[in-house]
PDB file of N, CA and C in Angstrom:
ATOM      1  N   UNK A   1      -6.858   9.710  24.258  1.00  0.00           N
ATOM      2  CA  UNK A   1      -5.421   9.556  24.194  1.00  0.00           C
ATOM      3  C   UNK A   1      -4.794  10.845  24.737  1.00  0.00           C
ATOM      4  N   UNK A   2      -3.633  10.587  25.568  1.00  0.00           N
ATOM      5  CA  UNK A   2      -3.178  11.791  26.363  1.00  0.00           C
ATOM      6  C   UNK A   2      -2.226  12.492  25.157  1.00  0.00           C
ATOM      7  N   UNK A   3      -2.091  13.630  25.480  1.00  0.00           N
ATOM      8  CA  UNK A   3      -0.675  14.579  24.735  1.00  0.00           C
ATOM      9  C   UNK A   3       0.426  14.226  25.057  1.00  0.00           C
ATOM     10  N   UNK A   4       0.724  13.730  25.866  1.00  0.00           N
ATOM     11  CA  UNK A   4       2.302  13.120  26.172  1.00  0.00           C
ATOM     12  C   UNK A   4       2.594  11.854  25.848  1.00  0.00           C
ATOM     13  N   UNK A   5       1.363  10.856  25.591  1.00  0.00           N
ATOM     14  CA  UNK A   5       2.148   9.965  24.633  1.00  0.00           C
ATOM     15  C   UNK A   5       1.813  10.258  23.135  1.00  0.00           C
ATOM     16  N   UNK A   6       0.970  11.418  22.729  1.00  0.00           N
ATOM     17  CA  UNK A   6       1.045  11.159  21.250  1.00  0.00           C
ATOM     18  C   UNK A   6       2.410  11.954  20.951  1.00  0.00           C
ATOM     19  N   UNK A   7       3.373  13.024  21.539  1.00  0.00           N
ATOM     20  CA  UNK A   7       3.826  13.497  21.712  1.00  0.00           C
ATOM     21  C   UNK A   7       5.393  12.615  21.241  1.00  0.00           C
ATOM     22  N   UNK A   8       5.650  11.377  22.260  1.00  0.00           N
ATOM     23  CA  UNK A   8       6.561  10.398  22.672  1.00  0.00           C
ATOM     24  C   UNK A   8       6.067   9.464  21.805  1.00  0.00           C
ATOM     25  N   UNK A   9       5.355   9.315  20.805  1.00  0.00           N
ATOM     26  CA  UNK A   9       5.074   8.500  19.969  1.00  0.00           C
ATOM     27  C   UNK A   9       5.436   9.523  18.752  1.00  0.00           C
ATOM     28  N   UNK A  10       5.347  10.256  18.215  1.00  0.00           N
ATOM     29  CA  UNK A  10       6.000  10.629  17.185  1.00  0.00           C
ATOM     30  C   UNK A  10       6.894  11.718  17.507  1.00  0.00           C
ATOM     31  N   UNK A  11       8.111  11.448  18.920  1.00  0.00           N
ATOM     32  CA  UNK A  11       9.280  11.307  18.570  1.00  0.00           C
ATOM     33  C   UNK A  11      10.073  10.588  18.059  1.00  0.00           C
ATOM     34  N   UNK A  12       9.456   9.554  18.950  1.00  0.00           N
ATOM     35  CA  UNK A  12      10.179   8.023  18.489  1.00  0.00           C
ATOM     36  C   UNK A  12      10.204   7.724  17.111  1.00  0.00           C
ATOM     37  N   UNK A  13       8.648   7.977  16.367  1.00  0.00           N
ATOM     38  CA  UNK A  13       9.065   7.979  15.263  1.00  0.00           C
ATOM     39  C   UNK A  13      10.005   9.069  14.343  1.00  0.00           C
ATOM     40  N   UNK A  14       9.786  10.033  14.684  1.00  0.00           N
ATOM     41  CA  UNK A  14      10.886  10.581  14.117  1.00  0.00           C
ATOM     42  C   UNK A  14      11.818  10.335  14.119  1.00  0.00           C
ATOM     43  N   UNK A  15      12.493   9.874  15.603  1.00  0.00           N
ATOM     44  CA  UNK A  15      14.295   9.695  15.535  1.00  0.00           C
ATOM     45  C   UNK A  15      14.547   8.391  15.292  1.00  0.00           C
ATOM     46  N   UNK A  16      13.202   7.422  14.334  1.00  0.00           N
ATOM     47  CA  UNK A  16      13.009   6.255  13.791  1.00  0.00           C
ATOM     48  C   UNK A  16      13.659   6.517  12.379  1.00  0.00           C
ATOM     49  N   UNK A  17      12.836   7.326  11.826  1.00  0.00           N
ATOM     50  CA  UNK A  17      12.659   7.901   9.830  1.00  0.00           C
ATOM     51  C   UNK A  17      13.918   8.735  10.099  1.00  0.00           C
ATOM     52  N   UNK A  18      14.203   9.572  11.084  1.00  0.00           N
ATOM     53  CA  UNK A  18      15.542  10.702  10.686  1.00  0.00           C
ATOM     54  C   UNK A  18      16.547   9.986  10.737  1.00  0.00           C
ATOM     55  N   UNK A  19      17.087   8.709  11.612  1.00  0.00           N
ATOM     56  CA  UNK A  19      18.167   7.887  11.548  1.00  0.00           C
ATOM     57  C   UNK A  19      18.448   7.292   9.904  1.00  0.00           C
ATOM     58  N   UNK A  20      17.346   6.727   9.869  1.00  0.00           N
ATOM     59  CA  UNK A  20      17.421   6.234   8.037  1.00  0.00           C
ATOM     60  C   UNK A  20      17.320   7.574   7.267  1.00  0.00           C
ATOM     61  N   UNK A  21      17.154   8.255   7.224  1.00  0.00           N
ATOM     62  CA  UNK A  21      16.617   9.270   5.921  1.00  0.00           C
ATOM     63  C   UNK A  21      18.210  10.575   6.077  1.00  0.00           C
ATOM     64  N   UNK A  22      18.823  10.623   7.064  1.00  0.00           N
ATOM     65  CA  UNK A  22      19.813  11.448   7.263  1.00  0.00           C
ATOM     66  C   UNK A  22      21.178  11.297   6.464  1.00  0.00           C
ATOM     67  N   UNK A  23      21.382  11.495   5.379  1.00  0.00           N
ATOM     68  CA  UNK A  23      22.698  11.338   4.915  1.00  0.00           C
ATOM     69  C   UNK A  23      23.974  10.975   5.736  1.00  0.00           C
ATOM     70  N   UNK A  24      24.287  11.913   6.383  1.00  0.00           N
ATOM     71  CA  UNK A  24      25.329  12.432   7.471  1.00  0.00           C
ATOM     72  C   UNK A  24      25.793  10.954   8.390  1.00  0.00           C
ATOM     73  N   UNK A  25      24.301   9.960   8.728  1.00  0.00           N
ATOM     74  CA  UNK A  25      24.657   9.394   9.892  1.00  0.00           C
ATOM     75  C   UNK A  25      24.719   7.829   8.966  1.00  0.00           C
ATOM     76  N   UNK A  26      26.247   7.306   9.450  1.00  0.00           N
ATOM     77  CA  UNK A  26      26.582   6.758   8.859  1.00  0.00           C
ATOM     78  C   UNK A  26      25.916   5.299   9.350  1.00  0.00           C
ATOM     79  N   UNK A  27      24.904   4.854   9.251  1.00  0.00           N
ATOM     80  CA  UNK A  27      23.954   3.324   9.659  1.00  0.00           C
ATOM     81  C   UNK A  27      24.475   2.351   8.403  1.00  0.00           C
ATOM     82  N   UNK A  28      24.775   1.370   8.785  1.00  0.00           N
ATOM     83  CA  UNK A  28      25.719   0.456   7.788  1.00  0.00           C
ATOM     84  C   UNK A  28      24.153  -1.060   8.150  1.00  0.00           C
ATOM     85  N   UNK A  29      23.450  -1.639   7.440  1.00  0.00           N
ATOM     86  CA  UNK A  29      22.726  -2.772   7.746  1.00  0.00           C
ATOM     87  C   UNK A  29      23.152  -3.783   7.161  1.00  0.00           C
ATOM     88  N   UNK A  30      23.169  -5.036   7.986  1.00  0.00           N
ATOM     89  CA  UNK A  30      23.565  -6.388   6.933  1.00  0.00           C
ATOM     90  C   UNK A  30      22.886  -6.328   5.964  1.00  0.00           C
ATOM     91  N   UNK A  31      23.678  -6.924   4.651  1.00  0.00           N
ATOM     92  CA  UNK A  31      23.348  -7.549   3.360  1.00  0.00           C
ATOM     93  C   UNK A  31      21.701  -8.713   3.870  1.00  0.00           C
ATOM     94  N   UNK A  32      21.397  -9.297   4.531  1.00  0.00           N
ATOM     95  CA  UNK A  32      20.307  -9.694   4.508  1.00  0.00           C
ATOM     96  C   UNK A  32      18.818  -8.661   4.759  1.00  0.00           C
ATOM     97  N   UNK A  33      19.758  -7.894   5.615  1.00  0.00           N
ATOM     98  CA  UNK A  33      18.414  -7.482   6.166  1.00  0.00           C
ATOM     99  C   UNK A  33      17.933  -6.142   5.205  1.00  0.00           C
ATOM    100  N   UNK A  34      18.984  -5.513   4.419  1.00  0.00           N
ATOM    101  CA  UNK A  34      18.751  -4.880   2.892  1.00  0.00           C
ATOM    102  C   UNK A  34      18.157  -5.723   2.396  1.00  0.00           C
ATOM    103  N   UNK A  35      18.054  -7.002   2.471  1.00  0.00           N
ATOM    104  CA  UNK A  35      17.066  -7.918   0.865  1.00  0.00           C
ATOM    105  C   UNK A  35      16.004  -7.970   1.465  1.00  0.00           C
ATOM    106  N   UNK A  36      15.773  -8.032   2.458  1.00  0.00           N
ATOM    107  CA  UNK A  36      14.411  -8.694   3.648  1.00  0.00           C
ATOM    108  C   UNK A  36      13.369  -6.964   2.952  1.00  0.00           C
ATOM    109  N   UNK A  37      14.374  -5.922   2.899  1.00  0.00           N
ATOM    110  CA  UNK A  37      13.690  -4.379   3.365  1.00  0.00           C
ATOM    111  C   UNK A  37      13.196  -4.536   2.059  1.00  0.00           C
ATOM    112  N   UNK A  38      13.256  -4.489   0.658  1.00  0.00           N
ATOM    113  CA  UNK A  38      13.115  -4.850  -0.352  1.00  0.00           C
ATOM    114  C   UNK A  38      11.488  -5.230  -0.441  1.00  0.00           C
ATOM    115  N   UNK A  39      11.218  -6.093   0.389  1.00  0.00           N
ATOM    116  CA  UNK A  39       9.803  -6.888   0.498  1.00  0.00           C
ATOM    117  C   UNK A  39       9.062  -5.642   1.482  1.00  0.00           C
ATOM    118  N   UNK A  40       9.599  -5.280   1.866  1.00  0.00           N
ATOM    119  CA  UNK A  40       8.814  -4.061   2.865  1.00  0.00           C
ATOM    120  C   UNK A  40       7.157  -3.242   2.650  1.00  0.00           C
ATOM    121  N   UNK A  41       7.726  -2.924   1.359  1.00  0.00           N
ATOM    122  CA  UNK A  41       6.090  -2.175   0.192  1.00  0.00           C
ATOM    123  C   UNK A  41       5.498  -2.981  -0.328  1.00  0.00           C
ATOM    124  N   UNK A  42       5.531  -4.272  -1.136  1.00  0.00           N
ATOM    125  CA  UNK A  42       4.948  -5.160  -0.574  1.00  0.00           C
ATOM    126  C   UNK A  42       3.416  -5.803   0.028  1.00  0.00           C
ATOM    127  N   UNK A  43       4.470  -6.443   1.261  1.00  0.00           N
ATOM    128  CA  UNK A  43       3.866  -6.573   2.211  1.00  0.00           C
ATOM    129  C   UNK A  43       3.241  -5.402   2.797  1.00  0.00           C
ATOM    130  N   UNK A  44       3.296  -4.517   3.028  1.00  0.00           N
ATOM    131  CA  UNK A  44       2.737  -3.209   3.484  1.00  0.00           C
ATOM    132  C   UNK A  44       1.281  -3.016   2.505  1.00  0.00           C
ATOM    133  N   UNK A  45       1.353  -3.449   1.458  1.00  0.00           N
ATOM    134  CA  UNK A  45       0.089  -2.892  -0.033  1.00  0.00           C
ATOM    135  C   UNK A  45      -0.198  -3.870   0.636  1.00  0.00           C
ATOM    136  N   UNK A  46       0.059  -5.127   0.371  1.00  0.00           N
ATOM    137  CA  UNK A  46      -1.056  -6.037   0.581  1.00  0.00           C
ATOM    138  C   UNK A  46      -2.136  -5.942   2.048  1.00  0.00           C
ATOM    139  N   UNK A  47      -0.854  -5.698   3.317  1.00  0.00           N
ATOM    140  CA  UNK A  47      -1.221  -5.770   4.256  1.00  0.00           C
ATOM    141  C   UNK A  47      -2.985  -4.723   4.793  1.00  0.00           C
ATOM    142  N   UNK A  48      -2.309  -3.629   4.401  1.00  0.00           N
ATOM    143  CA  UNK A  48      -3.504  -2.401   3.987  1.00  0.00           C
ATOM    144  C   UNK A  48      -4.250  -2.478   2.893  1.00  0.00           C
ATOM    145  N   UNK A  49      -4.332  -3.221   1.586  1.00  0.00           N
ATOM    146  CA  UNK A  49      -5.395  -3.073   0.658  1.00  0.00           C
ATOM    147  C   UNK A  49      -6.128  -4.673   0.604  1.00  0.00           C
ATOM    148  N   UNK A  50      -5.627  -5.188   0.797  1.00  0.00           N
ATOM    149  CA  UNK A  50      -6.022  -7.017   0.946  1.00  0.00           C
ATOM    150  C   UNK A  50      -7.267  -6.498   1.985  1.00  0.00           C
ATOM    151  N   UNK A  51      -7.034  -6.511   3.252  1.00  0.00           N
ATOM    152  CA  UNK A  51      -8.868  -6.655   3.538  1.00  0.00           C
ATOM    153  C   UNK A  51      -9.663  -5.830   2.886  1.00  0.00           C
ATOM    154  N   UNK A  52      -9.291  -4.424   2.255  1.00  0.00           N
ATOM    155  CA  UNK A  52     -10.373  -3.900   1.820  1.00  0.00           C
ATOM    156  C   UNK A  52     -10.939  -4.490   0.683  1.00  0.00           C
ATOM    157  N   UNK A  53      -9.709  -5.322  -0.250  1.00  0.00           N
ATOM    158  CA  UNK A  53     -10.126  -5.741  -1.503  1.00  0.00           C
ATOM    159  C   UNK A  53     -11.319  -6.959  -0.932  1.00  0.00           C
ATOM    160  N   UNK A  54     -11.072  -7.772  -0.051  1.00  0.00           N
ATOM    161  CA  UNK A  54     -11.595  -9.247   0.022  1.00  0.00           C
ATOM    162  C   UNK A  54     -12.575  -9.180   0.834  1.00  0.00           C
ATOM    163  N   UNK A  55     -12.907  -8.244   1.785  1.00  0.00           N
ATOM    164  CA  UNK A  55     -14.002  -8.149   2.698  1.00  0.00           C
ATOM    165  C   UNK A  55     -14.406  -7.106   2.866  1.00  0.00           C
ATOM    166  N   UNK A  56     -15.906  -7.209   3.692  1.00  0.00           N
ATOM    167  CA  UNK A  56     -16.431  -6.434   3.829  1.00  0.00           C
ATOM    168  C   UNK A  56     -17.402  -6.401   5.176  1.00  0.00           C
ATOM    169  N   UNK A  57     -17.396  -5.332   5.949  1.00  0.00           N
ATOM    170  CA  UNK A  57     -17.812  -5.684   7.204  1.00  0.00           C
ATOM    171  C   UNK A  57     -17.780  -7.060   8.124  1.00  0.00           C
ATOM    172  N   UNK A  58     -16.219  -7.274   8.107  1.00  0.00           N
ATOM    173  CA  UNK A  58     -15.818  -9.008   8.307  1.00  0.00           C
ATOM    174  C   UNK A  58     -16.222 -10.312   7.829  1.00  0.00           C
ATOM    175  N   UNK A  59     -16.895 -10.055   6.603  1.00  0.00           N
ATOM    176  CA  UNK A  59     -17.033 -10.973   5.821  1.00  0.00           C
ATOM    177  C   UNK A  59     -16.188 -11.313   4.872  1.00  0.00           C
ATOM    178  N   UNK A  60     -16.005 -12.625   4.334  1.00  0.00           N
ATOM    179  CA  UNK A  60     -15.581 -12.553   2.819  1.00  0.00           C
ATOM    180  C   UNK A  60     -16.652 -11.920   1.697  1.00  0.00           C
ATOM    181  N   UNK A  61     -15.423 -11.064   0.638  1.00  0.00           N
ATOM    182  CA  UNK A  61     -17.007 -10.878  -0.509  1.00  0.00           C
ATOM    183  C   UNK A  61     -17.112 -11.855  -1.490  1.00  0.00           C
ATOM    184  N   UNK A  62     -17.869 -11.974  -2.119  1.00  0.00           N
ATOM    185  CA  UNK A  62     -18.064 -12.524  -3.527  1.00  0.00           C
ATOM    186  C   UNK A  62     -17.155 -12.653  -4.542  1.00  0.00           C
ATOM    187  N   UNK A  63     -16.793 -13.641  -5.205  1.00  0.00           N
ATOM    188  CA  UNK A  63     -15.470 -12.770  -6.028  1.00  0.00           C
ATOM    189  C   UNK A  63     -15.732 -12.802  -7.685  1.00  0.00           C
ATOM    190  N   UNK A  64     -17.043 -13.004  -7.483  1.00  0.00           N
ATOM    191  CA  UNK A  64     -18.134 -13.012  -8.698  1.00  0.00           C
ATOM    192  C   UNK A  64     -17.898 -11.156  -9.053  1.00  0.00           C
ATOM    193  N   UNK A  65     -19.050 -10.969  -8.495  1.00  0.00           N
ATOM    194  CA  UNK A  65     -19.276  -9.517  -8.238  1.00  0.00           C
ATOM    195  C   UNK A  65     -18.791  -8.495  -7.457  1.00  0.00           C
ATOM    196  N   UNK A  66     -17.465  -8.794  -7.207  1.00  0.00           N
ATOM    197  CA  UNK A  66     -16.633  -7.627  -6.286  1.00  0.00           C
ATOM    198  C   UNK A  66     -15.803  -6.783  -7.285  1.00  0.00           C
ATOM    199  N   UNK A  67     -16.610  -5.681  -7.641  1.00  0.00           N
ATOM    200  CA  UNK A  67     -15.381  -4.321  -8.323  1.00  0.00           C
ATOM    201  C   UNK A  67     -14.525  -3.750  -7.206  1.00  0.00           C
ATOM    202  N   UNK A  68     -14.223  -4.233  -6.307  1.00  0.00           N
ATOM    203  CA  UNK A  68     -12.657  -4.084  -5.542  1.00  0.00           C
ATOM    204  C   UNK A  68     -11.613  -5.082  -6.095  1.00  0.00           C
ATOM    205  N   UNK A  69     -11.727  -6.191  -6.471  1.00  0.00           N
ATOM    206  CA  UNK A  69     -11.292  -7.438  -6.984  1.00  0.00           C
ATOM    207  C   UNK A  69     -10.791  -7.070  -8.003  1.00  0.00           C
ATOM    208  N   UNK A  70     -11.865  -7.418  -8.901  1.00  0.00           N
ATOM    209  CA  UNK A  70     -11.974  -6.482 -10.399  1.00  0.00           C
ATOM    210  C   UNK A  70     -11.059  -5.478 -10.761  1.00  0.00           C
ATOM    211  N   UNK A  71     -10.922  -4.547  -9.756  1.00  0.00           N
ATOM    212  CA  UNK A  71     -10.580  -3.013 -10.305  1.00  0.00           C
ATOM    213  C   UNK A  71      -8.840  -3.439  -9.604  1.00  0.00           C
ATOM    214  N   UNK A  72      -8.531  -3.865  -8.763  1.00  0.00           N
ATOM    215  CA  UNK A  72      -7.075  -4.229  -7.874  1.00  0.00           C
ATOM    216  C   UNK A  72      -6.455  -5.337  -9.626  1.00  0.00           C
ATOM    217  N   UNK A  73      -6.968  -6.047  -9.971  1.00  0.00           N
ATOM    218  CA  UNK A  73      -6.771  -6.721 -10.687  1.00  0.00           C
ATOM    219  C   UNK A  73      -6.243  -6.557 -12.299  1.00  0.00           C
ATOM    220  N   UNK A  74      -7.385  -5.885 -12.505  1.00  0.00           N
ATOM    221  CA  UNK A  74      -7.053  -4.413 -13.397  1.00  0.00           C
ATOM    222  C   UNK A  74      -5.961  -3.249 -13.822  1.00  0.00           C
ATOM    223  N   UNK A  75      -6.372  -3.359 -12.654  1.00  0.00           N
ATOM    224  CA  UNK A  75      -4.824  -2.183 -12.594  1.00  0.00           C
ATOM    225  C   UNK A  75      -3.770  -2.809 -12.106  1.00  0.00           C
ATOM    226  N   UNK A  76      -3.454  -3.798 -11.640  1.00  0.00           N
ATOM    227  CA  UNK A  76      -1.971  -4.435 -11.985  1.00  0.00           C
ATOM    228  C   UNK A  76      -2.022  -4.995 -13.701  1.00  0.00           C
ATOM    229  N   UNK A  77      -2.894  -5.214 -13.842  1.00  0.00           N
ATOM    230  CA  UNK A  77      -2.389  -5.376 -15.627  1.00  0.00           C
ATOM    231  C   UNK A  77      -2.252  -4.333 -16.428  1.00  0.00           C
ATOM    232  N   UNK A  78      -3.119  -2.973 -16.285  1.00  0.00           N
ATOM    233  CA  UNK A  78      -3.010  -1.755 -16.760  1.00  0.00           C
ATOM    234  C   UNK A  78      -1.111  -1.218 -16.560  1.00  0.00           C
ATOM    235  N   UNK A  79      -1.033  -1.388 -15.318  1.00  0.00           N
ATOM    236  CA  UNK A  79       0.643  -0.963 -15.083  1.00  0.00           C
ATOM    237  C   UNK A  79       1.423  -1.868 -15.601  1.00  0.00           C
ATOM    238  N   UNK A  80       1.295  -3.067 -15.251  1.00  0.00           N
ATOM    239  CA  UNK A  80       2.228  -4.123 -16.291  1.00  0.00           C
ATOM    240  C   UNK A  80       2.839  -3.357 -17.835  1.00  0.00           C
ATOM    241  N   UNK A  81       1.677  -3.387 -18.305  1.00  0.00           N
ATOM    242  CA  UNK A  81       1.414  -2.938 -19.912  1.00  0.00           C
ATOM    243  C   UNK A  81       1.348  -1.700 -20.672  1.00  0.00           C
ATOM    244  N   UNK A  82       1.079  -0.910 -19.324  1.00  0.00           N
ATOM    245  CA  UNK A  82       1.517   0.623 -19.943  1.00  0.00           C
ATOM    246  C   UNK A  82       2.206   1.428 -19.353  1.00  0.00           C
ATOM    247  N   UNK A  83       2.775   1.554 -18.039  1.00  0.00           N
ATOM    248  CA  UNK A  83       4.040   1.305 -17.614  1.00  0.00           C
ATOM    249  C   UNK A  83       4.190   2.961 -17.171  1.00  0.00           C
ATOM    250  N   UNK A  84       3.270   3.553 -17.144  1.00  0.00           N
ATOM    251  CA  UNK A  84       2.918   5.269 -17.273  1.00  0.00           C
ATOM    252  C   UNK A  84       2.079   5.200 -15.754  1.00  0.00           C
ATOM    253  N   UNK A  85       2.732   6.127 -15.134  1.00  0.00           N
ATOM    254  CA  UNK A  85       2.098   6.073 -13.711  1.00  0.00           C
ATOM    255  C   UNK A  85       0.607   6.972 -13.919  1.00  0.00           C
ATOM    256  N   UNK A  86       0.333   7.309 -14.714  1.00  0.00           N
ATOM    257  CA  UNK A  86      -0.677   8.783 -14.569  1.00  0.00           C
ATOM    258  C   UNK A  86      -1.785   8.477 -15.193  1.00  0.00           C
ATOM    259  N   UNK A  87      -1.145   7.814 -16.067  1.00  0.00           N
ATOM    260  CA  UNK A  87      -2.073   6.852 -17.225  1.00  0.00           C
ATOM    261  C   UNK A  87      -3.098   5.772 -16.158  1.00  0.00           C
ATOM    262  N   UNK A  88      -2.250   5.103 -15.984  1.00  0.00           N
ATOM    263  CA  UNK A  88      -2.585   4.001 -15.308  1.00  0.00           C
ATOM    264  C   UNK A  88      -3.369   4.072 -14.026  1.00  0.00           C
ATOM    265  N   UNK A  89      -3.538   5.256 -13.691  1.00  0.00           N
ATOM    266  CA  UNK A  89      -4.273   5.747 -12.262  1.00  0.00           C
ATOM    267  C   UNK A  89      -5.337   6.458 -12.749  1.00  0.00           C
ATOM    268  N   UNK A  90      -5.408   7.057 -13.860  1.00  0.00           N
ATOM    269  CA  UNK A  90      -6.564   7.680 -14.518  1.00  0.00           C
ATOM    270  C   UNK A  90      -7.643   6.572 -14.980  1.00  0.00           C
ATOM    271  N   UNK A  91      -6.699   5.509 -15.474  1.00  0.00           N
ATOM    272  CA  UNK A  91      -7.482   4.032 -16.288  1.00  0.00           C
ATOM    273  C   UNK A  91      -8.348   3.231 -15.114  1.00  0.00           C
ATOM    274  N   UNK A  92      -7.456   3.114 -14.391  1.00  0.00           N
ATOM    275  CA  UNK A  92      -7.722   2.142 -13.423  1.00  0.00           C
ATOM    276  C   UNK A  92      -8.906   2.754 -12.439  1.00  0.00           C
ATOM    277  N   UNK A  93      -8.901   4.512 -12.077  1.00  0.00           N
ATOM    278  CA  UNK A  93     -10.236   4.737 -11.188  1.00  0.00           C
ATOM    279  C   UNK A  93     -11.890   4.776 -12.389  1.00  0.00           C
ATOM    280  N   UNK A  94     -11.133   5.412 -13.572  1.00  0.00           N
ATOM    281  CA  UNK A  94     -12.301   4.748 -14.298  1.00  0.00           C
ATOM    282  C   UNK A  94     -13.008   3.773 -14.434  1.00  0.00           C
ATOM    283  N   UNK A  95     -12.140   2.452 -14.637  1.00  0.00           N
ATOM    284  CA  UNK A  95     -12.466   1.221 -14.886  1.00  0.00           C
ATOM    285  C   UNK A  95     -13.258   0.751 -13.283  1.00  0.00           C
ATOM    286  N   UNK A  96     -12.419   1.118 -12.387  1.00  0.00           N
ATOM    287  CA  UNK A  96     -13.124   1.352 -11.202  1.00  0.00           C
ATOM    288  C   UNK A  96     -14.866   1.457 -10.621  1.00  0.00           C
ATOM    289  N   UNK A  97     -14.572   2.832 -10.788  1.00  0.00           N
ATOM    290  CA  UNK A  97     -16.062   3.438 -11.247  1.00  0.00           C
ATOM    291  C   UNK A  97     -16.978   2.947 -11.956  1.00  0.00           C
ATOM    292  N   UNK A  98     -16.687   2.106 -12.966  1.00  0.00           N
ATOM    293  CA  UNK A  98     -17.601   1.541 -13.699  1.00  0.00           C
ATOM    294  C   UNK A  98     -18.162   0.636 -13.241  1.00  0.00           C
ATOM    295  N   UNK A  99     -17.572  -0.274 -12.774  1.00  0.00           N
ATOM    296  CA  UNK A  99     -17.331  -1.667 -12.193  1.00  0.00           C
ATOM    297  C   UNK A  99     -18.172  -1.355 -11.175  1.00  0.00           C
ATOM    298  N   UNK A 100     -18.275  -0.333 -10.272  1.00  0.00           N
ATOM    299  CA  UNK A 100     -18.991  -0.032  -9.217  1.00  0.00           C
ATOM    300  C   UNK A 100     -20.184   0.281  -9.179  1.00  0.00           C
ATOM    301  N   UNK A 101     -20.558   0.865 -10.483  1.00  0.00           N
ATOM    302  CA  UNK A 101     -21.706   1.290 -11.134  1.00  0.00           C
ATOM    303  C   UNK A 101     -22.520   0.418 -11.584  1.00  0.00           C
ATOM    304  N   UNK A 102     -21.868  -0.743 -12.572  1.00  0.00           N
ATOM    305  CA  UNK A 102     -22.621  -1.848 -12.839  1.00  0.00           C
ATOM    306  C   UNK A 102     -22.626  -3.179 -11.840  1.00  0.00           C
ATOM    307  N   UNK A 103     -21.718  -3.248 -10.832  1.00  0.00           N
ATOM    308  CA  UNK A 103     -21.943  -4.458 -10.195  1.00  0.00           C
ATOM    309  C   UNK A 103     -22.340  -4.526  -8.910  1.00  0.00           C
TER     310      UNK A 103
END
């Protein structure tokens, strides 16, 4: 990859994130497309943790014996219920780990 487009690739992104993130510049977006942005993180988790959870070297896994499954699963009920970000990330790589250990 050349230096002048990685260069022109994170300008663009920059004067992508600095348009939104700048107080000063007054960007007004329709009422829809604020509800649409909403779904943004999301779709983004799933998009990036979904194949790692469900496959593996382009396979489907097992969903018997998958502590990726298991442990993704887990820890949305761990956060549900205890509602403590620190907690719940401490619980969940444990429970993790285990899961990985025995299955």
């Amino acid at each position: 990859m050349s230096w002048t487009l990685i260069f022109v690739l994170g300008g663009i992104i920059f004067l992508n994130r600095y348009i939104f993130l700048e107080p000063k510049m007054p960007v007004k977006l329709p009422q829809f497309i604020n509800e649409a942005l909403k779904y943004s993180a999301p779709c983004l988790l799933i998009a990036i943790c979904g194949p790692i959870i469900l496959m593996e070297n382009g396979e489907l896994r097992g969903f018997t014996n998958n502590p990726y499954l298991w442990g993704a699963l887990l820890t949305a009920l761990f956060s549900f219920f205890i509602r403590n970000l620190v907690v719940c990330v401490i619980l969940s790589l444990m429970v993790f780990y285990i899961l990985l250990a025995f299955l």
